[in-house]
N, C-alpha and C. Protein backbone atom coordinates (compact mmCIF):
# COMPACT_ATOMS: atom_id res chain seq x y z
N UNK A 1 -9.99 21.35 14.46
CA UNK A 1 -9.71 22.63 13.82
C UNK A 1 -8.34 22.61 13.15
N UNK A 2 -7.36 22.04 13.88
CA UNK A 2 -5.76 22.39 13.50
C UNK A 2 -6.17 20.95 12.19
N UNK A 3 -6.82 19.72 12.36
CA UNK A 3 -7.04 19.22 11.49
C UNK A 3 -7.39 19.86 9.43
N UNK A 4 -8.23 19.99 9.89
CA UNK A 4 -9.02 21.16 8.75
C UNK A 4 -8.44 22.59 8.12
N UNK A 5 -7.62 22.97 8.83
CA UNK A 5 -6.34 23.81 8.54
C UNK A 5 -5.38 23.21 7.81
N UNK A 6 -4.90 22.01 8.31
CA UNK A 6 -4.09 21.44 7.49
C UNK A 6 -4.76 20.88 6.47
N UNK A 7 -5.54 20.32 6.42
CA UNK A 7 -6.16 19.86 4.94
C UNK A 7 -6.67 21.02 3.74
N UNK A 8 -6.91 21.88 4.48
CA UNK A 8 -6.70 23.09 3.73
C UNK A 8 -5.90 23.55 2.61
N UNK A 9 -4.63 23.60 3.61
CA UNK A 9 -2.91 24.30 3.10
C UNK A 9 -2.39 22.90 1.92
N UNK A 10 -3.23 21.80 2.29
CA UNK A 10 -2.64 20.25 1.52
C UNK A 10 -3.69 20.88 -0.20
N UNK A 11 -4.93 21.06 0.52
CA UNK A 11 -5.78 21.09 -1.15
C UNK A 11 -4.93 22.21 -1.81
N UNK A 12 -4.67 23.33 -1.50
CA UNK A 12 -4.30 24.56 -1.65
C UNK A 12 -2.86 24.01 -2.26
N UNK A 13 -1.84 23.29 -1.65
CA UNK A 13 -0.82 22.97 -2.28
C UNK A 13 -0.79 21.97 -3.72
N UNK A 14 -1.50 21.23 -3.43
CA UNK A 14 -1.91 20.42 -4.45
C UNK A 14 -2.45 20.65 -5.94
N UNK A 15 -4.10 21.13 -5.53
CA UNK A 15 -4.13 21.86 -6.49
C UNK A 15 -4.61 23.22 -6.96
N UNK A 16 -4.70 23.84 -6.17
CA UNK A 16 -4.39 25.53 -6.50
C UNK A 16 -3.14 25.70 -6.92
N UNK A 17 -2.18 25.71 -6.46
CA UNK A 17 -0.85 26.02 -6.43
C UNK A 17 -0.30 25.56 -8.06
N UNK A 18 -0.21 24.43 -8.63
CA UNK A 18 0.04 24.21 -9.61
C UNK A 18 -0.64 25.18 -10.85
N UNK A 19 -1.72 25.21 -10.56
CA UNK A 19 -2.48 26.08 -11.98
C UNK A 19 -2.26 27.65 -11.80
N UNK A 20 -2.09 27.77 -10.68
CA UNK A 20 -1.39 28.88 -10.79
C UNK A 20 -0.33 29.54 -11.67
N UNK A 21 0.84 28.77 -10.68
CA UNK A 21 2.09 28.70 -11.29
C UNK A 21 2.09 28.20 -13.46
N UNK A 22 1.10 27.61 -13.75
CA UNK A 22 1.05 26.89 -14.89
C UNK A 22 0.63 28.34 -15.47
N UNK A 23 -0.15 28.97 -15.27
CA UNK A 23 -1.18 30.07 -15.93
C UNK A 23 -0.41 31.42 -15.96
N UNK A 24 1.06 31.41 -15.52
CA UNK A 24 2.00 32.63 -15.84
C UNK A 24 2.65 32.26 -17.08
N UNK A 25 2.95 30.99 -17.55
CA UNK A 25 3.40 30.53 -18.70
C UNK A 25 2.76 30.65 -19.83
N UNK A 26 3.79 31.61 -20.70
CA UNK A 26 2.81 32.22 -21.43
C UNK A 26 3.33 31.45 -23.13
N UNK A 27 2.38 30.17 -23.63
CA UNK A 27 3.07 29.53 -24.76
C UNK A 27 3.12 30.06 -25.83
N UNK A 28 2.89 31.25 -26.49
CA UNK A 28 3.90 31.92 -27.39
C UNK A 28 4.98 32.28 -27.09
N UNK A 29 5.45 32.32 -26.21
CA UNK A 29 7.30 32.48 -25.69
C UNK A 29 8.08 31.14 -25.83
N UNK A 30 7.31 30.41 -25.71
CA UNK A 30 7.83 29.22 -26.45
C UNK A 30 8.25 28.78 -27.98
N UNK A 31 7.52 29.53 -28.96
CA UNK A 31 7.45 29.16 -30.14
C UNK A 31 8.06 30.31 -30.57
N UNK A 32 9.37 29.72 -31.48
CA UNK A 32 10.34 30.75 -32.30
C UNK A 32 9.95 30.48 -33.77
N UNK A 33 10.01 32.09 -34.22
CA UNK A 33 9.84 32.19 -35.82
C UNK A 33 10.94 32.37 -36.42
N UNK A 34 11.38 32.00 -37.47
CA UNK A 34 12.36 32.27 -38.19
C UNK A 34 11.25 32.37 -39.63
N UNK A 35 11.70 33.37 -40.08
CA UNK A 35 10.87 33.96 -41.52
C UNK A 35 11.40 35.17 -42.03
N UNK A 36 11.29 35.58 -43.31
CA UNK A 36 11.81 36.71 -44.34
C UNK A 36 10.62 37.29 -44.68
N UNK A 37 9.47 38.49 -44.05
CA UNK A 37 8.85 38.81 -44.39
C UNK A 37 9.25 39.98 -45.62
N UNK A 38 8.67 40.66 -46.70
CA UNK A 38 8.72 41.49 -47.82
C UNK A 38 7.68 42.06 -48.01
N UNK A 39 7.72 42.83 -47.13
CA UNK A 39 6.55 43.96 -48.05
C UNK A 39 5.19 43.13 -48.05
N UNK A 40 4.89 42.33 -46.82
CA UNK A 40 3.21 41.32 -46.86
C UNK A 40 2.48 42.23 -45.92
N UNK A 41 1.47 42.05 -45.82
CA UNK A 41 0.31 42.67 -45.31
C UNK A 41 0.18 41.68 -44.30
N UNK A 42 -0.40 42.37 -43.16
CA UNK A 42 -0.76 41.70 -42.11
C UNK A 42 -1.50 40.62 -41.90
N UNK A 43 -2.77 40.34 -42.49
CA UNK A 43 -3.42 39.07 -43.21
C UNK A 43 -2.53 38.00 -43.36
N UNK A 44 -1.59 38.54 -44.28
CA UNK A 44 -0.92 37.58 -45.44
C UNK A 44 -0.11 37.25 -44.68
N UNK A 45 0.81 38.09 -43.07
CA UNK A 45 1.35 37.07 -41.90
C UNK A 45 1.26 36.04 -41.19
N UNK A 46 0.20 36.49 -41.24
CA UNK A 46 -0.82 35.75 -39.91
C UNK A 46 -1.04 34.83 -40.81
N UNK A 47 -1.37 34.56 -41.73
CA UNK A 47 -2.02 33.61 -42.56
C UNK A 47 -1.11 32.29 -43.02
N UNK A 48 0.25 32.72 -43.11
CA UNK A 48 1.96 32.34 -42.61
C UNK A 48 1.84 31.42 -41.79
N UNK A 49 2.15 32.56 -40.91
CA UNK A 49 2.37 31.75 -39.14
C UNK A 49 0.88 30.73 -38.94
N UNK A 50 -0.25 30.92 -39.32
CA UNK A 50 -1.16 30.15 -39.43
C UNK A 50 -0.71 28.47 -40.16
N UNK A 51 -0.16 28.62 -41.41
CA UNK A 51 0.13 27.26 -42.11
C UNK A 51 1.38 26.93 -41.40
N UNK A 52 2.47 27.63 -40.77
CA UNK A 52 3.67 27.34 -40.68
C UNK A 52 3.60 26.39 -38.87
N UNK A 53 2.90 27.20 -38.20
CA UNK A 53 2.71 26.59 -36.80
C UNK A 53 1.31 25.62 -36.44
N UNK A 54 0.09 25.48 -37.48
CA UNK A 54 -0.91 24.41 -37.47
C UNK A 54 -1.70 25.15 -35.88
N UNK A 55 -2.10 26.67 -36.15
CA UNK A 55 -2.45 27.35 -35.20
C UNK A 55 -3.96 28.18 -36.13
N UNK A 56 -4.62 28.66 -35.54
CA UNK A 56 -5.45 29.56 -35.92
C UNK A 56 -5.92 31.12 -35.54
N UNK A 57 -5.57 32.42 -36.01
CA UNK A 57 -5.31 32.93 -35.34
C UNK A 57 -7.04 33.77 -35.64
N UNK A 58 -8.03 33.99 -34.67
CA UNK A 58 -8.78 35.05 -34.87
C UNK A 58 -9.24 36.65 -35.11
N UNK A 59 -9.59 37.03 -35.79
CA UNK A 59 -9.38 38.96 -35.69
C UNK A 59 -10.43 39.29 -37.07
N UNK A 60 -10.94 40.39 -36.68
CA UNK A 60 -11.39 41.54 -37.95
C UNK A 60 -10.49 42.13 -38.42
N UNK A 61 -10.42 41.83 -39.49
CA UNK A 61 -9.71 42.51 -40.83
C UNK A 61 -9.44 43.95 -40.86
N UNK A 62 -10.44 44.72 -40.36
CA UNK A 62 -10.87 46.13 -40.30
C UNK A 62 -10.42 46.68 -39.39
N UNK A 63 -10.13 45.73 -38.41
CA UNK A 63 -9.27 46.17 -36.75
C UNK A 63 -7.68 46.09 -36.79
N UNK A 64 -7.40 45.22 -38.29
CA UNK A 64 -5.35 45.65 -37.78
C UNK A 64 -5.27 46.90 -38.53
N UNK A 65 -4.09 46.47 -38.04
CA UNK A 65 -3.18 47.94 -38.71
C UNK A 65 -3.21 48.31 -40.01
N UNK A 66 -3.22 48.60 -40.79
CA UNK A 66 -2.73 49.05 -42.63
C UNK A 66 -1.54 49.41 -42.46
N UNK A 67 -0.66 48.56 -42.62
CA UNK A 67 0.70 48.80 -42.69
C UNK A 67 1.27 47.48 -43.66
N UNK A 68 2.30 47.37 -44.04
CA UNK A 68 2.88 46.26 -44.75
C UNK A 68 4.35 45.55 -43.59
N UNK A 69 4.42 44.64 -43.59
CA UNK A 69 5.39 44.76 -42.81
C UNK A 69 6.57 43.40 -43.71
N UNK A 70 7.69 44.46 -43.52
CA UNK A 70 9.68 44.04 -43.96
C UNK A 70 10.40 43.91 -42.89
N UNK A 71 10.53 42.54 -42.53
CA UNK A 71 11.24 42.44 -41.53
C UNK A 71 11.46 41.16 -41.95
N UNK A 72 12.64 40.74 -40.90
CA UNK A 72 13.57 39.18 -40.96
C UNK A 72 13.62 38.63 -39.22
N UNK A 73 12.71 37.89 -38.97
CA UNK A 73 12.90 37.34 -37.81
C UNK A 73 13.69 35.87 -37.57
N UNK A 74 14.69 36.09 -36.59
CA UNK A 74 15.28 35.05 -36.25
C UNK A 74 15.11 34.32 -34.72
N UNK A 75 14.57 33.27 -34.59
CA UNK A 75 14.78 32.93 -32.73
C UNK A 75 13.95 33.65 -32.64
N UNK A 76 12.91 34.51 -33.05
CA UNK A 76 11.97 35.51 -32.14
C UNK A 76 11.46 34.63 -31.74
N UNK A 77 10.59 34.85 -30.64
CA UNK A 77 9.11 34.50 -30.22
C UNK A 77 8.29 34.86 -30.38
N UNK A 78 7.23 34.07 -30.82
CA UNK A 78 6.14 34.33 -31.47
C UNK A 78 5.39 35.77 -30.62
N UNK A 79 5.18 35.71 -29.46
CA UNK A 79 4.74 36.68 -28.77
C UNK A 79 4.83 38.25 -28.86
N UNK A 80 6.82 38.01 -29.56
CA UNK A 80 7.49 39.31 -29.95
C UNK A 80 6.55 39.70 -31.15
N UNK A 81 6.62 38.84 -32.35
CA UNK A 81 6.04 39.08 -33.54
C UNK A 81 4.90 39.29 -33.47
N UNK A 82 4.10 38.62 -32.92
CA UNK A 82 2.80 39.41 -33.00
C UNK A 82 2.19 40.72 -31.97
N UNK A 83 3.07 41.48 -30.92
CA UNK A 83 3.41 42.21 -30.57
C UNK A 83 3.59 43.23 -31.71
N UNK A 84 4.31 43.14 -32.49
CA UNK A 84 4.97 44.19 -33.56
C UNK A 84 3.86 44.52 -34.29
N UNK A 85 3.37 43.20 -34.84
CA UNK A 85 2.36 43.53 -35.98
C UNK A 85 1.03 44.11 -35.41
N UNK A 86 1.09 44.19 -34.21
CA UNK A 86 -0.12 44.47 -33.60
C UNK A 86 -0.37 46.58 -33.52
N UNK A 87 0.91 46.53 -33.36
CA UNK A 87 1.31 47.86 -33.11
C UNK A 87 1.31 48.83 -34.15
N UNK A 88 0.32 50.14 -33.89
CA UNK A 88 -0.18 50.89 -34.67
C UNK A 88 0.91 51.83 -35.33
């Protein structure tokens, strides 16, 4: 029994424990934008950050915002930026 307990707490350390810890890491906080947006449409961001990072981003057209967005990001993270643009 005390056997099987411990082999337990060993699988559990091994590999539960890692993917765990791996799966709070969130990799758009990793990736900084630096860009001069003007007056582009949300499409026309994404479509940006699409050629600029070799990423693909999915969505209906009909579901963002209608807004234009003027902004200058420096060091952001990507996470921030698309946060913003997301926001109604």
């Amino acid at each position: 029994m005390n056997k099987n307990l411990t082999l337990l707490f060993a699988f559990i350390a091994l590999f539960l424990l890692p993917s765990i810890i791996y799966s709070q890491i969130n990799p758009a906080d990793s990736i900084n934008i630096n860009a001069n947006y003007q007056n582009k449409s949300i499409p026309n961001v994404l479509s940006e950050l699409e050629s600029e990072l070799g990423v693909q981003f999915y969505y209906q057209s009909e579901e963002l915002p209608k807004k234009n967005i003027t902004r200058e990001y420096q060091n952001t993270p990507l996470s921030e930026v698309l946060t913003e643009l997301f926001q109604g």
